[in-house]
Protein backbone atom coordinates (compact mmCIF):
# COMPACT_ATOMS: atom_id res chain seq x y z
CA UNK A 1 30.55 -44.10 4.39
CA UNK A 2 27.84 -45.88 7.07
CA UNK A 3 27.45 -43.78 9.99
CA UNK A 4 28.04 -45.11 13.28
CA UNK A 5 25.43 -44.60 16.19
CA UNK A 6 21.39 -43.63 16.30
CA UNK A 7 20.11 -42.38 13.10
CA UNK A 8 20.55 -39.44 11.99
CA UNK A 9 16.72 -37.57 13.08
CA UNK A 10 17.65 -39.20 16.54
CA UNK A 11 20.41 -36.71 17.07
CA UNK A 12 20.37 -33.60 19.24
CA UNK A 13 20.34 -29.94 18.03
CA UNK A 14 23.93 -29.80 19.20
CA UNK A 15 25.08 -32.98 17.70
CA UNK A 16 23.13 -31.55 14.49
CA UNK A 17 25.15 -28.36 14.83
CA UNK A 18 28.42 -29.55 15.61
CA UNK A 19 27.84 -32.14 12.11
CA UNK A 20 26.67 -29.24 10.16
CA UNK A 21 30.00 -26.95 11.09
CA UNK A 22 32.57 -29.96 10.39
CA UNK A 23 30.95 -30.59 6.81
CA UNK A 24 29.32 -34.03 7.35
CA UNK A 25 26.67 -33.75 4.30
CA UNK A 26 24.11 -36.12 6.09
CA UNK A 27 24.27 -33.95 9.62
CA UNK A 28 23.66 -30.49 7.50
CA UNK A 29 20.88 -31.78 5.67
CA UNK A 30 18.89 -32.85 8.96
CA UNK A 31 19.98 -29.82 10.49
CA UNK A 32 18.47 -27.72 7.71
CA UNK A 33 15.55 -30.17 7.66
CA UNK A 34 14.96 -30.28 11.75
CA UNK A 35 15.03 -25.79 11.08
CA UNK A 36 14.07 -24.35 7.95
CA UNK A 37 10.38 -24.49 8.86
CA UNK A 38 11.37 -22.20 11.90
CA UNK A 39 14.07 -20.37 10.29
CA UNK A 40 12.27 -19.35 7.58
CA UNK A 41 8.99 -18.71 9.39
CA UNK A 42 11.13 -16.13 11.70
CA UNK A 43 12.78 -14.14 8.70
CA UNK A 44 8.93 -14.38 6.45
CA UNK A 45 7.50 -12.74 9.81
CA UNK A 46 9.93 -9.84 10.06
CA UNK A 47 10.19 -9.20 6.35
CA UNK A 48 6.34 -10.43 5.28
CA UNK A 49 8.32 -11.16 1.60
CA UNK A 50 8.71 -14.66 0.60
CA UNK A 51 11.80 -14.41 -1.46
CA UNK A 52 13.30 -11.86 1.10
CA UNK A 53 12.84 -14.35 3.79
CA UNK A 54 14.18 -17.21 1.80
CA UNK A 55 17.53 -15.26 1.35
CA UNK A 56 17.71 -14.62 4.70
CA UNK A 57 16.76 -18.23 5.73
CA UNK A 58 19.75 -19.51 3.21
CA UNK A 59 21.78 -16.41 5.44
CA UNK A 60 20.96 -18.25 8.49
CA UNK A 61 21.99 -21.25 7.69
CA UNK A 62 25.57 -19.90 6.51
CA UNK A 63 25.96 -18.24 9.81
CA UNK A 64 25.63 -20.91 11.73
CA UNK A 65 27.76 -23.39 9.62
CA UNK A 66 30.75 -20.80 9.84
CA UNK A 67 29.59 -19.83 13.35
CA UNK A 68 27.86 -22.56 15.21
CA UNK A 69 31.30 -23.02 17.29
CA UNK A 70 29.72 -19.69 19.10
CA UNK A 71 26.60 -21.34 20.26
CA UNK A 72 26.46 -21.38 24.19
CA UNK A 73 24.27 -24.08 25.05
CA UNK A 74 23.98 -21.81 28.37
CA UNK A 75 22.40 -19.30 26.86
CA UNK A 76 19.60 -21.47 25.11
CA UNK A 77 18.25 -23.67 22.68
CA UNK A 78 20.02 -24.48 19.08
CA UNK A 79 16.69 -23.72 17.85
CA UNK A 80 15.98 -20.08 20.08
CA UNK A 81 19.81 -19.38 18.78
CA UNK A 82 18.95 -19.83 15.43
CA UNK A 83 15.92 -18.08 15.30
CA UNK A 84 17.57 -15.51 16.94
CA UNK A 85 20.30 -15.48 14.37
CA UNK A 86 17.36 -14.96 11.72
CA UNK A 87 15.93 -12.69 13.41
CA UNK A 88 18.46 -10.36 13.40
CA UNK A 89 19.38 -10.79 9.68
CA UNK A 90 15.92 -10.08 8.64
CA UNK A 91 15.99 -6.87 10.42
CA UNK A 92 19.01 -6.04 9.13
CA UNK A 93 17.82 -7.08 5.64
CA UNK A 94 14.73 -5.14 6.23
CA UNK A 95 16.82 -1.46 6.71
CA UNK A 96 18.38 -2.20 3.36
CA UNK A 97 15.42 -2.50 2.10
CA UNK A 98 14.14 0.68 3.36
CA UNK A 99 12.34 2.90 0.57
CA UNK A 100 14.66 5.10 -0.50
CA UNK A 101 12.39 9.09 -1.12
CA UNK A 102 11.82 9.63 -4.52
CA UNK A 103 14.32 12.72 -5.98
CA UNK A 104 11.71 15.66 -6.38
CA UNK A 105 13.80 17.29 -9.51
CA UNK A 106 13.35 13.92 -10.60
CA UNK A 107 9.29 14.08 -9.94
CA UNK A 108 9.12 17.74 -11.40
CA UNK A 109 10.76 16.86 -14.54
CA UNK A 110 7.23 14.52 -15.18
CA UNK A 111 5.56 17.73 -15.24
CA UNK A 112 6.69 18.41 -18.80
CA UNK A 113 3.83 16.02 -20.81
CA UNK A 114 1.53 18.03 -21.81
CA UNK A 115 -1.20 18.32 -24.84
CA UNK A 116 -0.44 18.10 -28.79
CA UNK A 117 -2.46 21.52 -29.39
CA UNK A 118 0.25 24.16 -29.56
CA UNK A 119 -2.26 26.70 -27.87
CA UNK A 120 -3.01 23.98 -24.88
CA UNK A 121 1.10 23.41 -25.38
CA UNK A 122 1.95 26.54 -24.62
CA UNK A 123 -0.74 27.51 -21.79
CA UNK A 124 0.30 23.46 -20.07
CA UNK A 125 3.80 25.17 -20.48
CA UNK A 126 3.37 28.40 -18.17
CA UNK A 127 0.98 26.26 -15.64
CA UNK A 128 3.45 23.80 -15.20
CA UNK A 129 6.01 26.44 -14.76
CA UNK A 130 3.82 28.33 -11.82
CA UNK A 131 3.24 24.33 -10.44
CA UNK A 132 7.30 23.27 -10.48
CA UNK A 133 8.12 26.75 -8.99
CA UNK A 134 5.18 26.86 -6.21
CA UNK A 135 6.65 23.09 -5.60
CA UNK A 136 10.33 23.96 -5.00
CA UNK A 137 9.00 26.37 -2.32
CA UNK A 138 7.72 23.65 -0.72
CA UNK A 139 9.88 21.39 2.33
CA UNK A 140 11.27 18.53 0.03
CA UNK A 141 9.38 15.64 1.78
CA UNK A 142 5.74 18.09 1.53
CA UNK A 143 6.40 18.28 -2.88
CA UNK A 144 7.53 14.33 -2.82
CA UNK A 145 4.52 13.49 -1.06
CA UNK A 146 2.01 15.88 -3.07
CA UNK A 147 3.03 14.88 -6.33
CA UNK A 148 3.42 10.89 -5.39
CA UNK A 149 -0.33 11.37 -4.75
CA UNK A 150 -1.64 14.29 -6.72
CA UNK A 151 0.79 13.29 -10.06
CA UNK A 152 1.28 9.76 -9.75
CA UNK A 153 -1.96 9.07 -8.40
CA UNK A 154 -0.95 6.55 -5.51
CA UNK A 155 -2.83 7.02 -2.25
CA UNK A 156 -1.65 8.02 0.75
CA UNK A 157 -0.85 4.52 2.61
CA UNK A 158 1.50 4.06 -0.87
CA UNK A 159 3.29 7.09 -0.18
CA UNK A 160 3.98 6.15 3.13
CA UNK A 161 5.37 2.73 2.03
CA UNK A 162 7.74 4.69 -0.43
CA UNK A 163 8.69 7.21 1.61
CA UNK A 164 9.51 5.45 5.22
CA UNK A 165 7.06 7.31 7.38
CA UNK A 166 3.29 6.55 9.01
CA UNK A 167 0.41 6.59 7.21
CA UNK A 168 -0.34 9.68 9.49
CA UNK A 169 2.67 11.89 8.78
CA UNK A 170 1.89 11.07 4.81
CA UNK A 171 -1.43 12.17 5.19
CA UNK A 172 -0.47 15.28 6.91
CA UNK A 173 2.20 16.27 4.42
CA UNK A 174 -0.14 15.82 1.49
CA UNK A 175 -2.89 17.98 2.62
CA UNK A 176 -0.21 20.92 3.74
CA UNK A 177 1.14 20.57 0.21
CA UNK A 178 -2.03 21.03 -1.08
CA UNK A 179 -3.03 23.70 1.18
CA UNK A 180 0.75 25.79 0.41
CA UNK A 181 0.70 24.84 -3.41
CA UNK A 182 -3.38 26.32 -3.87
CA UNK A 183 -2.56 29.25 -1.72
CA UNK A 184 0.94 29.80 -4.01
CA UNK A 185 -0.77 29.09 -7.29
CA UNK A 186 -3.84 31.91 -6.36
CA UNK A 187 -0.99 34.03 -5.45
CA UNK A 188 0.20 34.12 -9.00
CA UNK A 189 -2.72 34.50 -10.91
CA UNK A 190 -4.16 37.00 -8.75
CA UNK A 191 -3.12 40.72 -10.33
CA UNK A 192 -1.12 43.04 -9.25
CA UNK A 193 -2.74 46.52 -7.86
């Protein structure tokens, strides 16, 4: 069917939006061609992903086909609207994707490996006994954090990333750990008088 009128780039936002929410195939395409370079620009800024950003781009664009009737021309632009619209699904889509802590029985349950010698078997044994029991004296989020860095050898900006928090608090918990596990660990070798 031949459409009727200026072409189709001519349009405004709002004639763009009103096509794109009564299923005219040619308005929805220029609608998603006159935003996706904003819309996804928005969501890639919030979420710094690319294939994060290009769900919630395609997100976006479903809202405001099943909800462009709500636009308020009032209230702004079709292209601050939809921006905003991204804007708030990337921040939502961005909590989801919070890093979840690691489970620390989880963590301790690495500590097992040990050498093929049964003498070194059997001394890795009782050390890693003293280490899993001077760990679960620890605050959960201090023995997550020491043995993310100390066992699984990620620094401290990756243990932040995993576990939610600034770079500072990371750093902080490590080096208490460290601090309660050495003065634990002395503890127990040290004999009794």
């Amino acid at each position: 069917m031949r459409r009727i009128g200026p072409p189709v780039d001519q349009l405004s936002d709002e004639a763009l939006l009103a096509g794109l929410g009564s299923g005219d195939r040619e308005l929805t395409a220029a609608f998603v061609r006159r935003f996706q370079s904003k819309v996804y620009g928005t969501a890639l800024a919030v979420l710094r992903d690319p294939e994060a950003a290009a769900d919630v781009a395609q997100q976006a664009f479903e809202r405001a086909w099943t909800h462009g009737h709500a636009f308020d021309p009032r209230r702004g632009t079709v292209g601050t609207w939809m921006a905003t619209v991204t804007r708030n699904l990337a921040i939502d889509a961005a909590r989801v994707r919070q890093p979840t802590p690691v489970d620390l029985e989880a963590l301790l349950g690495v500590l097992g490996a040990g050498p093929s010698h049964p003498d070194d078997d059997v001394l890795a044994a009782q050390a890693a006994g003293e280490l899993r029991a001077a760990l679960r004296q620890l605050p959960p989020d201090q023995a997550r954090a020491v043995v993310l860095a100390g066992l699984a050898g990620l620094p401290a900006s990756e243990v932040a990333e995993r576990e939610g928090i600034p770079l500072g608090t990371a750093k902080t918990r490590i080096r208490t750990a460290l601090v309660r596990l050495r003065r634990a660990l002395v503890e127990t070798e040290a004999p009794d008088a």
